[in-house]
N, C-alpha and C. Protein backbone atom coordinates (compact mmCIF):
# COMPACT_ATOMS: atom_id res chain seq x y z
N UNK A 1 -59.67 -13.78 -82.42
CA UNK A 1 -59.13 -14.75 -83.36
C UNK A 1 -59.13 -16.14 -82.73
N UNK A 2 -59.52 -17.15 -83.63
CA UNK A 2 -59.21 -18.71 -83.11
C UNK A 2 -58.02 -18.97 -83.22
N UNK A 3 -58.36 -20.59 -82.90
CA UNK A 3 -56.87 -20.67 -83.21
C UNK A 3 -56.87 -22.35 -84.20
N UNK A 4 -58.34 -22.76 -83.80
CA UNK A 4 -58.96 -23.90 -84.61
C UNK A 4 -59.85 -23.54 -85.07
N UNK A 5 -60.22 -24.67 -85.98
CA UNK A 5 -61.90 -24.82 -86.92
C UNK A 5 -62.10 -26.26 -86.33
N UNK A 6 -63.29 -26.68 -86.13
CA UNK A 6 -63.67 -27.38 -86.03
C UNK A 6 -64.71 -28.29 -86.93
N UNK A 7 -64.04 -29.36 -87.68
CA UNK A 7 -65.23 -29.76 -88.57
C UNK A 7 -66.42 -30.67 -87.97
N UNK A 8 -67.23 -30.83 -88.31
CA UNK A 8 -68.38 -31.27 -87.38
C UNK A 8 -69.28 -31.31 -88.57
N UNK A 9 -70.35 -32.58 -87.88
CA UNK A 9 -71.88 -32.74 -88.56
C UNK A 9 -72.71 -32.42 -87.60
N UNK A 10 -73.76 -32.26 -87.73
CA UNK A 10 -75.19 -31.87 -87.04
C UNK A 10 -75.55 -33.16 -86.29
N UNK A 11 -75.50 -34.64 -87.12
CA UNK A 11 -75.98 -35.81 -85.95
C UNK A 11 -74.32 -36.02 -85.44
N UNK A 12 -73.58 -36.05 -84.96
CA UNK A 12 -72.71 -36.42 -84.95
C UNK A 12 -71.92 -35.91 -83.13
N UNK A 13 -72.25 -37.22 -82.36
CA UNK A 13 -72.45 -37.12 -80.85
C UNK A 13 -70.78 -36.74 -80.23
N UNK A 14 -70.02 -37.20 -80.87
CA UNK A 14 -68.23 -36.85 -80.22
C UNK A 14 -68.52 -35.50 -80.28
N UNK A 15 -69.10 -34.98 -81.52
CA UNK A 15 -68.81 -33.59 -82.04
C UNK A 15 -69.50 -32.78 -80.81
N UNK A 16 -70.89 -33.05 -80.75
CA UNK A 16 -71.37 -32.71 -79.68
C UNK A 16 -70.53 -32.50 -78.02
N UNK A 17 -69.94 -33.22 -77.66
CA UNK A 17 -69.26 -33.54 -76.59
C UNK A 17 -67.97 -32.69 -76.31
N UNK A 18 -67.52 -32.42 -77.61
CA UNK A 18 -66.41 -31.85 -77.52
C UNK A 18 -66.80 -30.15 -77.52
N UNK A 19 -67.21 -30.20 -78.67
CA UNK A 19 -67.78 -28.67 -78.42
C UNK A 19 -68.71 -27.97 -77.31
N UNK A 20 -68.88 -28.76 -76.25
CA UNK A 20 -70.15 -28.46 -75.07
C UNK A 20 -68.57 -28.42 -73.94
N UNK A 21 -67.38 -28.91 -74.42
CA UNK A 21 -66.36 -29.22 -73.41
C UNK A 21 -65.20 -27.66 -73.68
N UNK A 22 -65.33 -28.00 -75.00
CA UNK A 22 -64.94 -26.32 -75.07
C UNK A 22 -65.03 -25.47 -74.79
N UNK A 23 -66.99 -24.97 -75.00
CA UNK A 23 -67.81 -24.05 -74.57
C UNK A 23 -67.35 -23.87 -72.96
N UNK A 24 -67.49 -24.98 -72.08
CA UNK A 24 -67.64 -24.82 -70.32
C UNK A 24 -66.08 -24.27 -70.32
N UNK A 25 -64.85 -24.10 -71.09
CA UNK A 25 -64.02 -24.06 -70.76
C UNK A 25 -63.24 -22.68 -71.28
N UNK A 26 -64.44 -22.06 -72.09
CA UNK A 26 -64.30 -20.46 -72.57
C UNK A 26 -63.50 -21.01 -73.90
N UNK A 27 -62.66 -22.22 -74.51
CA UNK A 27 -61.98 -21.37 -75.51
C UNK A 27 -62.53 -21.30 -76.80
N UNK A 28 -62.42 -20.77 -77.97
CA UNK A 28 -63.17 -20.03 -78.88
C UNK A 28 -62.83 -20.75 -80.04
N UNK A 29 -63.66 -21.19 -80.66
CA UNK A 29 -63.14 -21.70 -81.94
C UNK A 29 -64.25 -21.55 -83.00
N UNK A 30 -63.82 -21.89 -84.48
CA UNK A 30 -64.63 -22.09 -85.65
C UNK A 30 -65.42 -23.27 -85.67
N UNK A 31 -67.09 -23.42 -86.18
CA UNK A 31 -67.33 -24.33 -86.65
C UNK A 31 -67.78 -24.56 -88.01
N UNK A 32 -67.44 -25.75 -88.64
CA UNK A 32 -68.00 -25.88 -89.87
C UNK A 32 -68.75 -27.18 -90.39
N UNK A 33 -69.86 -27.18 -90.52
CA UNK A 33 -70.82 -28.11 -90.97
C UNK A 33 -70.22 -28.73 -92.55
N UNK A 34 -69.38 -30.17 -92.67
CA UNK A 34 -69.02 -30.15 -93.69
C UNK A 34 -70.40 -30.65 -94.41
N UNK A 35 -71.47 -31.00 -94.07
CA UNK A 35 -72.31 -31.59 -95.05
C UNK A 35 -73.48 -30.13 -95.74
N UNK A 36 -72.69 -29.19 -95.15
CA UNK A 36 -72.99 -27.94 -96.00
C UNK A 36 -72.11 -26.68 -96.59
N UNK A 37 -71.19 -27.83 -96.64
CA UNK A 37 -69.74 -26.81 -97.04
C UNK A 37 -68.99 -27.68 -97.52
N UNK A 38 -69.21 -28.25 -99.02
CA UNK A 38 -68.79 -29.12 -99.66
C UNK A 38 -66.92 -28.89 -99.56
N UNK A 39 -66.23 -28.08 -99.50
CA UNK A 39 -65.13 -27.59 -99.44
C UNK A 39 -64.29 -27.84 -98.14
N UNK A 40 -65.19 -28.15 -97.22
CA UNK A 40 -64.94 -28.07 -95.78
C UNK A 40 -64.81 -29.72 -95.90
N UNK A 41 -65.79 -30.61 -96.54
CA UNK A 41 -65.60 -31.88 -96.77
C UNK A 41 -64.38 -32.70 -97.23
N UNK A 42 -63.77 -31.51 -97.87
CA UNK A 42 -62.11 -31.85 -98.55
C UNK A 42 -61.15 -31.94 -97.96
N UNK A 43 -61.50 -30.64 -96.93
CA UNK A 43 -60.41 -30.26 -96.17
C UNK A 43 -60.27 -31.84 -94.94
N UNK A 44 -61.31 -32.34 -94.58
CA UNK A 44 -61.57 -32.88 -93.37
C UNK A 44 -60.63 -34.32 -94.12
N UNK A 45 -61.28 -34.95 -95.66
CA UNK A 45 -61.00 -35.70 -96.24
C UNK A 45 -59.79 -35.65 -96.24
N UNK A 46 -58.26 -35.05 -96.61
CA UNK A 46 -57.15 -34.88 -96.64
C UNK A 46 -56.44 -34.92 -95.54
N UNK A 47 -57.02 -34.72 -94.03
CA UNK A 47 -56.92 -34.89 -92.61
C UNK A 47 -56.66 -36.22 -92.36
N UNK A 48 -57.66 -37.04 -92.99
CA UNK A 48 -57.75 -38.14 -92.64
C UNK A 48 -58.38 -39.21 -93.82
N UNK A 49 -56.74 -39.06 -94.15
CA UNK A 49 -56.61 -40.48 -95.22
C UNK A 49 -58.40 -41.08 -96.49
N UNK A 50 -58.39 -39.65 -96.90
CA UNK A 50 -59.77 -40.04 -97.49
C UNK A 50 -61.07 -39.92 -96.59
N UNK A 51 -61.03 -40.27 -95.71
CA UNK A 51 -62.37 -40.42 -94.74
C UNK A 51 -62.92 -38.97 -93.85
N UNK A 52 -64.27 -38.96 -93.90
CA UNK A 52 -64.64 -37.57 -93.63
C UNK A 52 -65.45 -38.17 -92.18
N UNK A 53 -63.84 -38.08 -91.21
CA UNK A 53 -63.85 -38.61 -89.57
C UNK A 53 -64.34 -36.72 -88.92
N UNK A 54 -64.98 -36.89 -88.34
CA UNK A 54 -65.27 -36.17 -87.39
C UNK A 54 -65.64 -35.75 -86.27
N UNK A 55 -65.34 -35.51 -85.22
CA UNK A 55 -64.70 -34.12 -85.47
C UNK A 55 -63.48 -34.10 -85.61
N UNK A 56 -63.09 -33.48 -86.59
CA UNK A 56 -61.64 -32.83 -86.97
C UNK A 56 -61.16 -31.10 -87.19
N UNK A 57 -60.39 -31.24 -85.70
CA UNK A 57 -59.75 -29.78 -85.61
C UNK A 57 -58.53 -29.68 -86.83
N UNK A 58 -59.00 -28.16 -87.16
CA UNK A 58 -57.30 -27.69 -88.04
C UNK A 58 -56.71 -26.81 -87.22
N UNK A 59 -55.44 -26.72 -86.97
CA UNK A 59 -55.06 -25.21 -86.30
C UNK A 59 -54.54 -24.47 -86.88
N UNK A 60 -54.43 -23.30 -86.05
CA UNK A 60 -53.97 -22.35 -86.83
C UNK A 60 -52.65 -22.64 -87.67
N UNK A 61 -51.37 -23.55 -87.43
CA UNK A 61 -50.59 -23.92 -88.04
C UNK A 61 -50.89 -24.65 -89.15
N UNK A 62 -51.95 -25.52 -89.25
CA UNK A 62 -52.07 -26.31 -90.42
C UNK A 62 -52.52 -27.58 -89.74
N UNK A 63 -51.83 -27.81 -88.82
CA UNK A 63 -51.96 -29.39 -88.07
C UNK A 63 -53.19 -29.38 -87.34
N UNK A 64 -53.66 -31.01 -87.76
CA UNK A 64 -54.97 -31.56 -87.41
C UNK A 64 -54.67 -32.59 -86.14
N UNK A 65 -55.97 -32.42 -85.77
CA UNK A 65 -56.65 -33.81 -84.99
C UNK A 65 -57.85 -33.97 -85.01
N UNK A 66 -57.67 -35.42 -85.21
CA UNK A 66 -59.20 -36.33 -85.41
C UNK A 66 -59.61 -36.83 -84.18
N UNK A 67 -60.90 -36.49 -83.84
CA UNK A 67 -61.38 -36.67 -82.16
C UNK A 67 -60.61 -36.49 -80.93
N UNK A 68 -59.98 -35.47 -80.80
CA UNK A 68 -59.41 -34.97 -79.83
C UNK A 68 -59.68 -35.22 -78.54
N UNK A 69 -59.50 -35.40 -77.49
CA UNK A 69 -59.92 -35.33 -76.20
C UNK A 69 -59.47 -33.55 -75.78
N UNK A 70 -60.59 -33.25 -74.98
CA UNK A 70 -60.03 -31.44 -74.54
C UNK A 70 -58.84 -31.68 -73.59
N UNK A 71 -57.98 -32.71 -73.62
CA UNK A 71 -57.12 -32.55 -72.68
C UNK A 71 -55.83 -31.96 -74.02
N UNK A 72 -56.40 -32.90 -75.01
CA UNK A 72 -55.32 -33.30 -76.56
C UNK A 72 -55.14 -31.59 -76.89
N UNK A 73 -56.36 -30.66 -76.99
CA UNK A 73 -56.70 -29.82 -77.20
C UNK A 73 -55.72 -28.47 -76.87
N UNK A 74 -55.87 -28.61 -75.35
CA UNK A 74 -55.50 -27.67 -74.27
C UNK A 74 -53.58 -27.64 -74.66
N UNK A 75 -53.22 -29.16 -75.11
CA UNK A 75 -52.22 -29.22 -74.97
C UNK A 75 -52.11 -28.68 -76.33
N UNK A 76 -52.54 -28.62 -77.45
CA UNK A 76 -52.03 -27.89 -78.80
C UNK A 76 -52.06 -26.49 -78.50
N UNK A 77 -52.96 -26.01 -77.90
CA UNK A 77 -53.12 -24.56 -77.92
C UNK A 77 -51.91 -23.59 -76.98
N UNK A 78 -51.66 -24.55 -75.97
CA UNK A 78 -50.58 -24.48 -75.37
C UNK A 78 -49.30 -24.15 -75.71
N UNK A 79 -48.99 -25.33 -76.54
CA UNK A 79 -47.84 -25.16 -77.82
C UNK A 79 -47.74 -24.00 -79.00
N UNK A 80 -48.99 -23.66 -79.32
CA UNK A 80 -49.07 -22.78 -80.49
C UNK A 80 -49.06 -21.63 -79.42
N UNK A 81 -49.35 -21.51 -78.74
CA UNK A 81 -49.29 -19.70 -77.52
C UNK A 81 -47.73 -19.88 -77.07
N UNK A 82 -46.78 -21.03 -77.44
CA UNK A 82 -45.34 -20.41 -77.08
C UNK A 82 -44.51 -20.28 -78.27
């Protein structure tokens, strides 16, 4: 089980960065291409005040962040495992 989704585009270089920072660091998450998951576009949109900013994590609680640093990351997952 995750514990995020990750919204993400295909050109889209943060997205890149973050998810290659994840990967080296084992933890596991969802991704979703919103420009092929019109639904996923909504979700990201409501995150952030209309604008489809990405990358934008959801967690498992509900609560987002828009371009996270894996430090921002480590520290949510942290919180949600106590």
């Amino acid at each position: 089980m995750t514990a995020f989704t990750m919204y993400t585009t295909p050109w889209c270089g943060y997205c890149h960065r973050l998810k290659g920072q994840l990967d080296r660091e084992g933890i596991p998450f969802e991704i979703v291409d919103i420009e092929q998951t019109p639904d996923a576009a909504q979700i990201v949109e409501s995150a952030n005040n209309g604008n489809q900013t990405v990358p934008t994590l959801v967690y498992s609680d509900g609560t987002a962040h828009t371009n996270p640093s894996l430090a921002q990351v480590k520290q949510k997952l942290e919180a949600l495992a106590s």
